[in-house]
PDB file of N, CA and C in Angstrom:
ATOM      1  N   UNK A   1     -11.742  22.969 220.409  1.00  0.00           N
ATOM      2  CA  UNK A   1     -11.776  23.363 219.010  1.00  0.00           C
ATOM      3  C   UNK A   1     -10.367  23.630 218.499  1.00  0.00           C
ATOM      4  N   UNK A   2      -9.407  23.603 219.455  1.00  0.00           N
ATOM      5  CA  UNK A   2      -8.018  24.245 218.605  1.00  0.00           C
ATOM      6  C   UNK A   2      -7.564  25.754 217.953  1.00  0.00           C
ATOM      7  N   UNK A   3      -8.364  26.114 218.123  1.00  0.00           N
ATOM      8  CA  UNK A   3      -8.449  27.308 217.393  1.00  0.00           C
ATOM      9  C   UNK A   3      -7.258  28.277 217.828  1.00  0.00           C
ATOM     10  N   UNK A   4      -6.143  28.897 217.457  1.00  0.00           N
ATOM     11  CA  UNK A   4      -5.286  30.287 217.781  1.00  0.00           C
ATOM     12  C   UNK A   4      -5.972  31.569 216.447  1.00  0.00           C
ATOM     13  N   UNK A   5      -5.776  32.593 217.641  1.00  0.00           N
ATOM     14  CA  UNK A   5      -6.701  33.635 217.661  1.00  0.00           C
ATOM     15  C   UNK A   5      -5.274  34.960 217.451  1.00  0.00           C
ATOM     16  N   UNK A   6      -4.884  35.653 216.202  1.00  0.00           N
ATOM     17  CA  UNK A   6      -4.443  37.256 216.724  1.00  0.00           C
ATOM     18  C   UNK A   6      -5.188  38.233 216.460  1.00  0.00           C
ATOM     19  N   UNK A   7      -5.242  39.037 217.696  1.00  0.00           N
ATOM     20  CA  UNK A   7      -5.658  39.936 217.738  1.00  0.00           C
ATOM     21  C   UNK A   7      -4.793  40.978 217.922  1.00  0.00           C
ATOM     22  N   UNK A   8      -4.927  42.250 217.415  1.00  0.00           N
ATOM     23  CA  UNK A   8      -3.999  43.011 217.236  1.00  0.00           C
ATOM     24  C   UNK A   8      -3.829  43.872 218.720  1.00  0.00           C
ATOM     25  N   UNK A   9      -4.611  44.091 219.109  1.00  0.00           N
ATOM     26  CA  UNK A   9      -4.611  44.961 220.379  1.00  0.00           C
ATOM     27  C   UNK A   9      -4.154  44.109 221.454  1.00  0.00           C
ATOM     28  N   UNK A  10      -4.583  43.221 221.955  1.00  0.00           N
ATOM     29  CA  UNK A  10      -4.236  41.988 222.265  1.00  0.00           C
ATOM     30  C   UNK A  10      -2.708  41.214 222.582  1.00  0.00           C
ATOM     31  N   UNK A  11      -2.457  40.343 221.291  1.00  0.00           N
ATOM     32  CA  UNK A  11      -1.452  39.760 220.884  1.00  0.00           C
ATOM     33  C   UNK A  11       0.138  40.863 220.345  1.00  0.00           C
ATOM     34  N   UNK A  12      -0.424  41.677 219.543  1.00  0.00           N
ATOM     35  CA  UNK A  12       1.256  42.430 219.238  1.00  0.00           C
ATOM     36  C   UNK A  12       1.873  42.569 220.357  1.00  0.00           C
ATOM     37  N   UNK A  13       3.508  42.452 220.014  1.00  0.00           N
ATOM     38  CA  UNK A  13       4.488  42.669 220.804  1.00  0.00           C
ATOM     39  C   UNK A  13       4.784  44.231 220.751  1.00  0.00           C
ATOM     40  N   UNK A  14       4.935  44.739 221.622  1.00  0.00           N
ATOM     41  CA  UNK A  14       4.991  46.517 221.916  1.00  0.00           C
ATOM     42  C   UNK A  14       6.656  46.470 221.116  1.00  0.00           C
ATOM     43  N   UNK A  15       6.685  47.777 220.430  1.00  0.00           N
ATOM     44  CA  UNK A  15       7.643  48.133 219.683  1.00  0.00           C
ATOM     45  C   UNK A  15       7.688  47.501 218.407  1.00  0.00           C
ATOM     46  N   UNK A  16       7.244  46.408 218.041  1.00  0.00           N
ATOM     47  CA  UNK A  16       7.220  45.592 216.725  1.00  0.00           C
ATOM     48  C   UNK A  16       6.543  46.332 215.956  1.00  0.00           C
ATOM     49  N   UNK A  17       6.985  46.475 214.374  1.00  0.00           N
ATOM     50  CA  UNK A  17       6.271  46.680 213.112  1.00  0.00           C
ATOM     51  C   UNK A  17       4.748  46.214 213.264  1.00  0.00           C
ATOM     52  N   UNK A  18       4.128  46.630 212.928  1.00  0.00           N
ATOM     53  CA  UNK A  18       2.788  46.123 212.929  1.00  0.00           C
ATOM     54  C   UNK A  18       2.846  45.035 211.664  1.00  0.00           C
ATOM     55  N   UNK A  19       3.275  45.939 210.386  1.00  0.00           N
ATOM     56  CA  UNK A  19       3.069  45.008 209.222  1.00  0.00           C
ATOM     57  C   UNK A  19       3.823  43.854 209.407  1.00  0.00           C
ATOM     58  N   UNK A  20       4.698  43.747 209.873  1.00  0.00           N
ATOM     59  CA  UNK A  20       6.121  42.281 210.279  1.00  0.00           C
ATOM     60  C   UNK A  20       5.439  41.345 211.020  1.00  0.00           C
ATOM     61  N   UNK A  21       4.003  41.885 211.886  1.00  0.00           N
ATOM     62  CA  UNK A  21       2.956  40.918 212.794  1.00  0.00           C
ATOM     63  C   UNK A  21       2.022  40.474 212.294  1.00  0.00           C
ATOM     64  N   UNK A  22       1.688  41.114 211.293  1.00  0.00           N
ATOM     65  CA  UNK A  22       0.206  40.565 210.115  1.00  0.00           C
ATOM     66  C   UNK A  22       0.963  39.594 209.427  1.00  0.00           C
ATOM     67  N   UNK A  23       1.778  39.935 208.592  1.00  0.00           N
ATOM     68  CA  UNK A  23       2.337  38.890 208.021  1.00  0.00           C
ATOM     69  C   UNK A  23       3.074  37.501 208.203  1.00  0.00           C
ATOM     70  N   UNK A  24       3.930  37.745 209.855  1.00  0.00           N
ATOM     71  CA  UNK A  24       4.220  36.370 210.470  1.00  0.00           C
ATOM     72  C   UNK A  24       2.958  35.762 210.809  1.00  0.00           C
ATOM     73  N   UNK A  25       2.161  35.930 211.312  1.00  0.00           N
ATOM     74  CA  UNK A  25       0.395  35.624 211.602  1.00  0.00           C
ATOM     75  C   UNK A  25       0.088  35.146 210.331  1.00  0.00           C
ATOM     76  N   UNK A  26      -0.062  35.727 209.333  1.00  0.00           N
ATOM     77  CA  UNK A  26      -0.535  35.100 208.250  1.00  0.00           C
ATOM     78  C   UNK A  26       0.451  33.784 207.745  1.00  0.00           C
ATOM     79  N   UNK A  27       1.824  33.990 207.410  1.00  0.00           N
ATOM     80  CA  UNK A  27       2.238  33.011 207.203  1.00  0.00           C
ATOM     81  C   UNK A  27       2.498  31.786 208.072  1.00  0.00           C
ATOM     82  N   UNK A  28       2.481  31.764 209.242  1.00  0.00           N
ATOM     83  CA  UNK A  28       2.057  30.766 210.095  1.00  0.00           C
ATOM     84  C   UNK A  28       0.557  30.262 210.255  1.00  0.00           C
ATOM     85  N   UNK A  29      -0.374  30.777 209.820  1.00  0.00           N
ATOM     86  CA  UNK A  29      -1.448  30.371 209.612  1.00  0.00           C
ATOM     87  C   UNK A  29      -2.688  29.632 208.538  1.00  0.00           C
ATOM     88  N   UNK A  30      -3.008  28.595 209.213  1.00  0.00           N
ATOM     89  CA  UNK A  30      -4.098  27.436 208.040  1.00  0.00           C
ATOM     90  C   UNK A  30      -4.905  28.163 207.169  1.00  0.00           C
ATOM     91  N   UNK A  31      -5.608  29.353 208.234  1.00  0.00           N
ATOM     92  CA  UNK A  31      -6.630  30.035 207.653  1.00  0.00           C
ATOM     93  C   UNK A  31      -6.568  31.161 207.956  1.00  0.00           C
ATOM     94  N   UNK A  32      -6.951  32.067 207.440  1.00  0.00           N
ATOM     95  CA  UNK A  32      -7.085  33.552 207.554  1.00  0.00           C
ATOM     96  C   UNK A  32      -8.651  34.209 207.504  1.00  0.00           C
ATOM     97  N   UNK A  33      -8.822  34.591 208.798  1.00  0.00           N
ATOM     98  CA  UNK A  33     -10.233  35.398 208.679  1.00  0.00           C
ATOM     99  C   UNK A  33     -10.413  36.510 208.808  1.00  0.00           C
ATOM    100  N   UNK A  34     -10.799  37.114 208.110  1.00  0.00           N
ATOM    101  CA  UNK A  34     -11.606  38.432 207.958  1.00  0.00           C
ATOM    102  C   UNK A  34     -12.823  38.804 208.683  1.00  0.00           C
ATOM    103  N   UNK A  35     -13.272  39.494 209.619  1.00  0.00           N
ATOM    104  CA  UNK A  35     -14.838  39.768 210.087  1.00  0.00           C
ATOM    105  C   UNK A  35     -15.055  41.228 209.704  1.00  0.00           C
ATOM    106  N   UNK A  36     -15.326  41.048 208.430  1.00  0.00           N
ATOM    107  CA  UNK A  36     -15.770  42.348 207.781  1.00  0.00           C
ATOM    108  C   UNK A  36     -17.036  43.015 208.123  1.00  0.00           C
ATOM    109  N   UNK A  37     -16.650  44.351 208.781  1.00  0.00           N
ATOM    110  CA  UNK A  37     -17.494  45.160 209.530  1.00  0.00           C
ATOM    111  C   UNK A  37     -17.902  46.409 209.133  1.00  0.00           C
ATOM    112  N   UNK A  38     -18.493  47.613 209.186  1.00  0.00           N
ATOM    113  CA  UNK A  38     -18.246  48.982 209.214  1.00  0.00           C
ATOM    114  C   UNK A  38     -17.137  49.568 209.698  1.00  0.00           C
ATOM    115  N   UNK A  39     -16.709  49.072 210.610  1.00  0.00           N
ATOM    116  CA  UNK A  39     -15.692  49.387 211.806  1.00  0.00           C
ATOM    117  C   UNK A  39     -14.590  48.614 210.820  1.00  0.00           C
ATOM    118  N   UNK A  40     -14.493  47.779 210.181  1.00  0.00           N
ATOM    119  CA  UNK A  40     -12.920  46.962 209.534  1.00  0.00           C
ATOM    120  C   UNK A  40     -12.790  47.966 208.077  1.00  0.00           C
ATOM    121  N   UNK A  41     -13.879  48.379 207.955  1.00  0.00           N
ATOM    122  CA  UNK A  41     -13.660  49.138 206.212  1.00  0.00           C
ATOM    123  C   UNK A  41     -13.048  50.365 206.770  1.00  0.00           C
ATOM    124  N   UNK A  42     -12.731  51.058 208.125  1.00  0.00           N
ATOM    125  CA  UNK A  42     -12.476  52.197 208.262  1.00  0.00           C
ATOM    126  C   UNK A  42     -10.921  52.076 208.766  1.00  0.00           C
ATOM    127  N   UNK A  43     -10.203  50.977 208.943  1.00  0.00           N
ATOM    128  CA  UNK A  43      -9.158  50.750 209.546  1.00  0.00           C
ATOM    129  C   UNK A  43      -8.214  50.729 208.077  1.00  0.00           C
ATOM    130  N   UNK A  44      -6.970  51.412 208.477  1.00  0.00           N
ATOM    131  CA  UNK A  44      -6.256  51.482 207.357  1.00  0.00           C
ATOM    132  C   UNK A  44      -5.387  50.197 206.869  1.00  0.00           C
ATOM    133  N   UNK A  45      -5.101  49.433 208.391  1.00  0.00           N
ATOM    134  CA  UNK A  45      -4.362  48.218 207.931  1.00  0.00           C
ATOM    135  C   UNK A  45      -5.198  46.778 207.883  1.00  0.00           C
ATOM    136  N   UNK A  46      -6.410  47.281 207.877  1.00  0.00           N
ATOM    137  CA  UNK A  46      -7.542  46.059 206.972  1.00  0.00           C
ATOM    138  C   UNK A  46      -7.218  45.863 205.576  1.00  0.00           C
ATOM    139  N   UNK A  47      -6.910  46.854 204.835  1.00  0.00           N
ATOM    140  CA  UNK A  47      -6.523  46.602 203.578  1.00  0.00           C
ATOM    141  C   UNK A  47      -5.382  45.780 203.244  1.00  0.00           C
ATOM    142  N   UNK A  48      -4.257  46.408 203.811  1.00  0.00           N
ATOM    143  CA  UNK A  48      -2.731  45.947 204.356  1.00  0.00           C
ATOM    144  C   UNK A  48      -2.837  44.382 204.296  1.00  0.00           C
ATOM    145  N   UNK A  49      -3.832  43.847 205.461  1.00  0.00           N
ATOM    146  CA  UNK A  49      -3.559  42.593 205.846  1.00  0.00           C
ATOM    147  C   UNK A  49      -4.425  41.867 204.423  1.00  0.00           C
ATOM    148  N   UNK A  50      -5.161  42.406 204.132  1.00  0.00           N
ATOM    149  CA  UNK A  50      -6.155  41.577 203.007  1.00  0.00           C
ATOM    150  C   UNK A  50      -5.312  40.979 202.099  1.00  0.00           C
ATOM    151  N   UNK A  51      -4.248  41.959 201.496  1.00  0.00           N
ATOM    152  CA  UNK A  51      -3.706  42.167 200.367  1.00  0.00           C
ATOM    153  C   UNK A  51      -2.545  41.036 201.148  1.00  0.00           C
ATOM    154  N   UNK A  52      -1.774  41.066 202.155  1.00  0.00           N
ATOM    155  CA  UNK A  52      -0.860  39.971 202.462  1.00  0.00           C
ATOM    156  C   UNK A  52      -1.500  38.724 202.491  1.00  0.00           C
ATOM    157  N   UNK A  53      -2.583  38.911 202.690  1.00  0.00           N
ATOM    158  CA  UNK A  53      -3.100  37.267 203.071  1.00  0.00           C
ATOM    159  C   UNK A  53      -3.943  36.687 201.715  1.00  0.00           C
ATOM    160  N   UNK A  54      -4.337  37.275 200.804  1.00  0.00           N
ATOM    161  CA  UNK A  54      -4.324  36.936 199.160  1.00  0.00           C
ATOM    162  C   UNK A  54      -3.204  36.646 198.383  1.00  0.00           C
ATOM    163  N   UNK A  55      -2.038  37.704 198.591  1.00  0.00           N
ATOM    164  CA  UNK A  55      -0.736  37.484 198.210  1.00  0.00           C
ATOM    165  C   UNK A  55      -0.162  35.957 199.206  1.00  0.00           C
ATOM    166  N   UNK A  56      -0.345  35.293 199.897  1.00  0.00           N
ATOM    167  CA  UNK A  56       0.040  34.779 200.585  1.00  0.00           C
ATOM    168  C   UNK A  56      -0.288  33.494 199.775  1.00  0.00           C
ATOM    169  N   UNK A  57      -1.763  33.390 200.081  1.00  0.00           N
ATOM    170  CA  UNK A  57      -2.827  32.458 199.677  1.00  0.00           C
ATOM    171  C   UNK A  57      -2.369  31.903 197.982  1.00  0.00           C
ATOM    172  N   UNK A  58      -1.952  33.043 197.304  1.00  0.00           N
ATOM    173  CA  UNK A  58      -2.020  32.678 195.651  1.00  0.00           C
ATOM    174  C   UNK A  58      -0.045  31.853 195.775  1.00  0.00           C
ATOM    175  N   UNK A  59       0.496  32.418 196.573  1.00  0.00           N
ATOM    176  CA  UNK A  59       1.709  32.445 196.182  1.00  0.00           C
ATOM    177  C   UNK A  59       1.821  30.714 197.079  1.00  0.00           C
ATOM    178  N   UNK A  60       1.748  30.494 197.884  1.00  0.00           N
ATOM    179  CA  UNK A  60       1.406  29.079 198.026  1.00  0.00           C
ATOM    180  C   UNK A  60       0.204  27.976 197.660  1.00  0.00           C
ATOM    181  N   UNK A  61      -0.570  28.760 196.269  1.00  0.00           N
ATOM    182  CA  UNK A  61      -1.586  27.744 196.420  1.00  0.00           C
ATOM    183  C   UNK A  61      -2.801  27.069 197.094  1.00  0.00           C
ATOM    184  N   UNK A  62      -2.845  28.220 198.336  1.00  0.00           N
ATOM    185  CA  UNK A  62      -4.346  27.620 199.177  1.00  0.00           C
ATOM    186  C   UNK A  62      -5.212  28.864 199.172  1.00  0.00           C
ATOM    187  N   UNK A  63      -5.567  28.947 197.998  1.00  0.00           N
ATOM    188  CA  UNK A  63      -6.767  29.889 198.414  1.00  0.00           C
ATOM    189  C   UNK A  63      -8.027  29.586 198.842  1.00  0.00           C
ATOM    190  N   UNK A  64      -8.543  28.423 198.895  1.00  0.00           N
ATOM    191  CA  UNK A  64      -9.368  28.318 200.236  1.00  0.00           C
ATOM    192  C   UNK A  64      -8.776  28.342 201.563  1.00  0.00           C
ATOM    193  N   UNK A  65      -7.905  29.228 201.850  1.00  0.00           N
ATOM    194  CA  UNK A  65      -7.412  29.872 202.922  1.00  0.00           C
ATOM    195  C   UNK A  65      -8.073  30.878 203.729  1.00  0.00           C
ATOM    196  N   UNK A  66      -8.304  31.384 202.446  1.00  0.00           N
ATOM    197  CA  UNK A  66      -9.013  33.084 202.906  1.00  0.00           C
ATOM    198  C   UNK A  66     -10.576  32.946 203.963  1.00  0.00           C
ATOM    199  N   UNK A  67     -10.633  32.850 204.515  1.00  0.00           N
ATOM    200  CA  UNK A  67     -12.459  33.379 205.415  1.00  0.00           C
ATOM    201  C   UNK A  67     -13.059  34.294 205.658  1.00  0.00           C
ATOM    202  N   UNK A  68     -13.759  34.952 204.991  1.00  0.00           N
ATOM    203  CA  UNK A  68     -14.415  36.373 204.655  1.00  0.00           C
ATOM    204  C   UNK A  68     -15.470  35.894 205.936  1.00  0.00           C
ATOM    205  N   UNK A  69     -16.217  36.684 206.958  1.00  0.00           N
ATOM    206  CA  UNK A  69     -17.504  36.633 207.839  1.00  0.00           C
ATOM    207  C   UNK A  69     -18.189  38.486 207.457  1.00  0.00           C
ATOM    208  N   UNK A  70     -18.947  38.367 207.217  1.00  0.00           N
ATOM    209  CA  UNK A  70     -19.693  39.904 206.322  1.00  0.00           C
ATOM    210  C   UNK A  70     -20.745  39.696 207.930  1.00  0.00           C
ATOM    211  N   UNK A  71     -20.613  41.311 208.849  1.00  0.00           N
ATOM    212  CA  UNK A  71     -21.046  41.776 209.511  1.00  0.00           C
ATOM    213  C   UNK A  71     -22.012  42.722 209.822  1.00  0.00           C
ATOM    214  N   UNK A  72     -22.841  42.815 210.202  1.00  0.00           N
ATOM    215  CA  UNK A  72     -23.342  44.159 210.228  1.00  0.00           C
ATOM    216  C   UNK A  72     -24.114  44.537 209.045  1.00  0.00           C
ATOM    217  N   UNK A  73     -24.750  43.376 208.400  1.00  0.00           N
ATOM    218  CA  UNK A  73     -25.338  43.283 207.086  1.00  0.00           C
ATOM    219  C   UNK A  73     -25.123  44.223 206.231  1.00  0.00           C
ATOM    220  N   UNK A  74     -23.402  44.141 206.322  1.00  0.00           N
ATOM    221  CA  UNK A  74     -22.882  45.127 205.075  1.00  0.00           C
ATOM    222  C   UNK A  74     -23.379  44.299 203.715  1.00  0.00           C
ATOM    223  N   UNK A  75     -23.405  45.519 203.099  1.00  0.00           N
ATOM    224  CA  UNK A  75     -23.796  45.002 201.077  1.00  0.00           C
ATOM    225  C   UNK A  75     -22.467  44.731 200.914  1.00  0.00           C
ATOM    226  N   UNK A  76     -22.624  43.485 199.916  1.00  0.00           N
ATOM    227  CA  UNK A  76     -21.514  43.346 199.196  1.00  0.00           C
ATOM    228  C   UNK A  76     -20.786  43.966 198.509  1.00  0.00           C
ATOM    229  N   UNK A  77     -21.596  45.157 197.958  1.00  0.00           N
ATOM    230  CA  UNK A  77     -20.737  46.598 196.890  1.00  0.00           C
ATOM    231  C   UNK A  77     -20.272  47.109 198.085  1.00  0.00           C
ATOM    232  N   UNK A  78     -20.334  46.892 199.222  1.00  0.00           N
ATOM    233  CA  UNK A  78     -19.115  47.811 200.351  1.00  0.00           C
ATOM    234  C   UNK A  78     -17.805  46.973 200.804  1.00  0.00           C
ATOM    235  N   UNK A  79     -17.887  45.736 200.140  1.00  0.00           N
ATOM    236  CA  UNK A  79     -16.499  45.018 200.527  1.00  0.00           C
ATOM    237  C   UNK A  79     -15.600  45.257 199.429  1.00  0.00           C
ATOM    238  N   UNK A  80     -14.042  45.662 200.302  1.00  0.00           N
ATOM    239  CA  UNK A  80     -13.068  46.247 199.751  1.00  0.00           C
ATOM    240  C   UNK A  80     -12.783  45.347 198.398  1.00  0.00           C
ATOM    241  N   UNK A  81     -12.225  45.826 197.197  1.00  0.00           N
ATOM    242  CA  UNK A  81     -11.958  45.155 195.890  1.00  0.00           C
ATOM    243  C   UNK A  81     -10.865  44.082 196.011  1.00  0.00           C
ATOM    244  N   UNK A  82     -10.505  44.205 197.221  1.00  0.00           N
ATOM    245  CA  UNK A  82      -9.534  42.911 196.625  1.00  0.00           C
ATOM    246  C   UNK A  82     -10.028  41.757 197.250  1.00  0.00           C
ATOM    247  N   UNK A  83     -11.210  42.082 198.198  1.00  0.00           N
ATOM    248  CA  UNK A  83     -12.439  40.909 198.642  1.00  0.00           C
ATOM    249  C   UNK A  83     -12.732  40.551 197.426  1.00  0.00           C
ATOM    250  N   UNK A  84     -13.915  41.309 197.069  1.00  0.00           N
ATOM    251  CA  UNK A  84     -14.696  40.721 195.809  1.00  0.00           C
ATOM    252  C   UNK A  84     -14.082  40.500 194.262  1.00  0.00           C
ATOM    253  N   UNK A  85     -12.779  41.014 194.050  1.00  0.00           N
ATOM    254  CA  UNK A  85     -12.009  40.000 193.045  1.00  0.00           C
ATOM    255  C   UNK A  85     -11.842  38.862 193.231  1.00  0.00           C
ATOM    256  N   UNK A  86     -11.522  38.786 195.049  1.00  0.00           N
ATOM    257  CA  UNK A  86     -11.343  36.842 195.019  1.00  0.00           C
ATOM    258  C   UNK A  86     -12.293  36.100 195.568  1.00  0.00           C
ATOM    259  N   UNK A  87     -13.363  36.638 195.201  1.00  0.00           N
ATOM    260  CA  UNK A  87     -15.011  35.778 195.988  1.00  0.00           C
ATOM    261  C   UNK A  87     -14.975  34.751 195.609  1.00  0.00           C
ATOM    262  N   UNK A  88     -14.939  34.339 194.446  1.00  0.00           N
ATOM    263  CA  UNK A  88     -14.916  33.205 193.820  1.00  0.00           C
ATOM    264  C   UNK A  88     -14.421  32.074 194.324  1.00  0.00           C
ATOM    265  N   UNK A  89     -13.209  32.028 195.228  1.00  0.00           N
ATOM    266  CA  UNK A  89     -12.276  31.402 195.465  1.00  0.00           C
ATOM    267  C   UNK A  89     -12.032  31.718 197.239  1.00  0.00           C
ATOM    268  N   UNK A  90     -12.556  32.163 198.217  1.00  0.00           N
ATOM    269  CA  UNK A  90     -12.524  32.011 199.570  1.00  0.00           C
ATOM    270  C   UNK A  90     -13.847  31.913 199.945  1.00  0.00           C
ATOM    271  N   UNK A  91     -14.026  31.599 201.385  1.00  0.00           N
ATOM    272  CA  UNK A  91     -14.854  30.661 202.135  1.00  0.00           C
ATOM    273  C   UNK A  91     -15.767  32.378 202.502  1.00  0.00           C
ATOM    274  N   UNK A  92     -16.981  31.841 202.496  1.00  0.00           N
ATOM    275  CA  UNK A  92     -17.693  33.207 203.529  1.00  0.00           C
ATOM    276  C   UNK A  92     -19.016  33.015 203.264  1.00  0.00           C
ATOM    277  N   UNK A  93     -19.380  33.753 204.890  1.00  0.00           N
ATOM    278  CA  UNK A  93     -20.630  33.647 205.217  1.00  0.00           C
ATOM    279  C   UNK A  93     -21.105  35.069 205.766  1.00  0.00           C
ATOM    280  N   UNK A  94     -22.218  34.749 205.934  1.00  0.00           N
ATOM    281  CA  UNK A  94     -22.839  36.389 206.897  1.00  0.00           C
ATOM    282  C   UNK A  94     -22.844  35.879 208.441  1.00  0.00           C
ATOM    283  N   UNK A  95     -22.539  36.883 209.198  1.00  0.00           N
ATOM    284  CA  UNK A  95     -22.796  36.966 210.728  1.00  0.00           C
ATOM    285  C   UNK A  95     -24.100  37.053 210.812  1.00  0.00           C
ATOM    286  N   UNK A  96     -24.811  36.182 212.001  1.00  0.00           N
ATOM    287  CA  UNK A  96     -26.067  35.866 212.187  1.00  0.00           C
ATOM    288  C   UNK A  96     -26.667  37.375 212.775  1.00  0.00           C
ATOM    289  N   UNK A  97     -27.644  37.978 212.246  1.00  0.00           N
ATOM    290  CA  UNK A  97     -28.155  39.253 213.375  1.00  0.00           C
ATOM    291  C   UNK A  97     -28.492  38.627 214.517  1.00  0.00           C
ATOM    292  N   UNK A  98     -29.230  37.515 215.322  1.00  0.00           N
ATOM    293  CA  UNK A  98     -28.680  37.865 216.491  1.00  0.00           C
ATOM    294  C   UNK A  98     -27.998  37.243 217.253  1.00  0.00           C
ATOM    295  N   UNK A  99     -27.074  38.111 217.217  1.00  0.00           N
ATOM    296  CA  UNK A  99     -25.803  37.889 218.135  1.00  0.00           C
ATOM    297  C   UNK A  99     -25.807  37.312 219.729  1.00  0.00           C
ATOM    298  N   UNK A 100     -26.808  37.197 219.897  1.00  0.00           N
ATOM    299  CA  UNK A 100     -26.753  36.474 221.146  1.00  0.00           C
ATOM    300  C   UNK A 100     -26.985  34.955 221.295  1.00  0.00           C
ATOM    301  N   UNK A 101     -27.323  34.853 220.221  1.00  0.00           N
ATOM    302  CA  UNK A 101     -26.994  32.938 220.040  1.00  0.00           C
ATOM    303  C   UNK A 101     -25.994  32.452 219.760  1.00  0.00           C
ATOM    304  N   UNK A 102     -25.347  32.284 220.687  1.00  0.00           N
ATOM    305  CA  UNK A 102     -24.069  31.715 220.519  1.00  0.00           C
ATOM    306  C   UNK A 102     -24.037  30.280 219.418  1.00  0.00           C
ATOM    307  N   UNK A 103     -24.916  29.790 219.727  1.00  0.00           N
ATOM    308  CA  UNK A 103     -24.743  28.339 219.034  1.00  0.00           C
ATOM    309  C   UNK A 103     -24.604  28.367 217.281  1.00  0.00           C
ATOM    310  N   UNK A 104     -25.804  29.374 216.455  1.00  0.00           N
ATOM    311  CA  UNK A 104     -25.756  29.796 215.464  1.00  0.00           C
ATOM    312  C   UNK A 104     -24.688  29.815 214.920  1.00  0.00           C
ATOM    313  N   UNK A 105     -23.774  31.017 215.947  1.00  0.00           N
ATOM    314  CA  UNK A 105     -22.525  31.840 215.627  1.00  0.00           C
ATOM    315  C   UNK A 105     -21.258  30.558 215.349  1.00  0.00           C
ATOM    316  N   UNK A 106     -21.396  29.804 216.456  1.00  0.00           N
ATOM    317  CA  UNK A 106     -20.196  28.807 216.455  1.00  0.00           C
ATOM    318  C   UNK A 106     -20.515  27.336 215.218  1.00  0.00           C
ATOM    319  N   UNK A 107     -22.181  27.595 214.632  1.00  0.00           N
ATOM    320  CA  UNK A 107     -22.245  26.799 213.966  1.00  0.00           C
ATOM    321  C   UNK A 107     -21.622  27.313 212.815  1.00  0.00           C
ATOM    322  N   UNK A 108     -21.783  28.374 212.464  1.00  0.00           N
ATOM    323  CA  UNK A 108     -21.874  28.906 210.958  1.00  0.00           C
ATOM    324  C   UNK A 108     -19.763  28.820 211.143  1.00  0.00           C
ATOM    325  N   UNK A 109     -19.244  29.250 211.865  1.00  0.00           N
ATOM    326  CA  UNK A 109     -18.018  28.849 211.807  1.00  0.00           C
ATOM    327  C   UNK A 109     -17.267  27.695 211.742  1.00  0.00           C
ATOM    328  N   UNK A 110     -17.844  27.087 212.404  1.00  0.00           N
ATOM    329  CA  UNK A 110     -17.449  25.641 212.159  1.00  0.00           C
ATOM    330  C   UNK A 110     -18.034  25.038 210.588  1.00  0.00           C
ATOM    331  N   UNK A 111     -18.732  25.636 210.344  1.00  0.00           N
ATOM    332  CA  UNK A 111     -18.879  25.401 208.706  1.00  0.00           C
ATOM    333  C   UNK A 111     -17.938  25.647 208.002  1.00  0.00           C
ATOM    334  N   UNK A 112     -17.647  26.876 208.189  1.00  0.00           N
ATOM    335  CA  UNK A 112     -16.667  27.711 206.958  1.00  0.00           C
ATOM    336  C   UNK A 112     -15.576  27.532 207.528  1.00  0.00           C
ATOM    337  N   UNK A 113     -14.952  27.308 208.615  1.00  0.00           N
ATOM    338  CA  UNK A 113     -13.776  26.720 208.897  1.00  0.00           C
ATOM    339  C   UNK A 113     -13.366  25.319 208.605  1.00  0.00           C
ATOM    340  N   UNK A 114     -14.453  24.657 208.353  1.00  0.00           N
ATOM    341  CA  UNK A 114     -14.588  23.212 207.968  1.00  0.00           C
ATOM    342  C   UNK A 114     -14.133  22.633 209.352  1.00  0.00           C
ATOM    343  N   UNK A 115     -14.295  22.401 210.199  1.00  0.00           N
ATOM    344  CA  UNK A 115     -13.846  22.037 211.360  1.00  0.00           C
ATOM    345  C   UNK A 115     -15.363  21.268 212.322  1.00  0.00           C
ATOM    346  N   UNK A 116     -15.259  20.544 212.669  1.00  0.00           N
ATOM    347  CA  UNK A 116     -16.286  19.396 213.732  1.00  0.00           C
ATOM    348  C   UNK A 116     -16.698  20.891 214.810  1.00  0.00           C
ATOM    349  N   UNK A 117     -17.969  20.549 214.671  1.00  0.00           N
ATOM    350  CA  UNK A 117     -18.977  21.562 215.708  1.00  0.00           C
ATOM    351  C   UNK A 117     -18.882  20.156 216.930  1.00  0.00           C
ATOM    352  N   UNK A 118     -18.972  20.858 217.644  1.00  0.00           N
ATOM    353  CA  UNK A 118     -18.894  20.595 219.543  1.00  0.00           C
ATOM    354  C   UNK A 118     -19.720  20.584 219.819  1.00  0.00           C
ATOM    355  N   UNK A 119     -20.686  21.352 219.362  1.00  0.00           N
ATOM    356  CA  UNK A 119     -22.018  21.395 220.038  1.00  0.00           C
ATOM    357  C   UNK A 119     -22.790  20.665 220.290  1.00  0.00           C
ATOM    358  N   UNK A 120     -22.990  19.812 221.263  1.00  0.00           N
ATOM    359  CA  UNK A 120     -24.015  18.738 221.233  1.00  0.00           C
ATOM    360  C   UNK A 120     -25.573  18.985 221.088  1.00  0.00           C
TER     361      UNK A 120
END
């Protein structure tokens, strides 16, 4: 599938800015996804990165950049405002409840990533 993945816990380099890592990530990157959770609305630099990767998106022109995945069958009145100002204009879907079908999961991404499913 090709796919590169940051994860923050993960991938950061120890001692680096955090914000200097969202944003090289974002600007090196096709697409930008979001897996908007209960757990992502409570993180302070969910907002942070939203707002770089909209600012990013408008300032070069690809805002079908953005990939919203809505988790945890959050309501839409709980996604942060600078989500639902730009609904209009990025890719998104809901996470399947159950999570143990993998195939679902990798279908519905390969949708909204626009990218060839594998799955035979």
């Amino acid at each position: 599938m090709n796919l590169k993945t940051w994860l923050k816990d993960k991938d950061s380099t120890p001692g680096s800015w955090e914000s200097e890592e969202i944003v090289n990530c974002i600007n090196m990157s096709r697409k930008v996804m979001f897996i908007v959770s209960e757990s992502f609305l409570d993180i302070g630099w969910s907002s942070f990165a939203v707002q770089m990767a909209i600012t990013h998106a408008f300032h070069n022109h690809r805002q079908g950049s953005i990939v919203v995945i809505i988790k945890d069958e959050l309501p839409l009145d709980k996604l942060p405002n600078e989500i639902k100002n730009i609904w209009w204009c990025i890719e998104h879907c809901r996470w399947p409840e159950d999570e143990t079908n993998d195939e679902i999961i990798l279908s519905k991404l390969c949708n909204v990533l626009k990218i060839s499913n594998i799955i035979e």
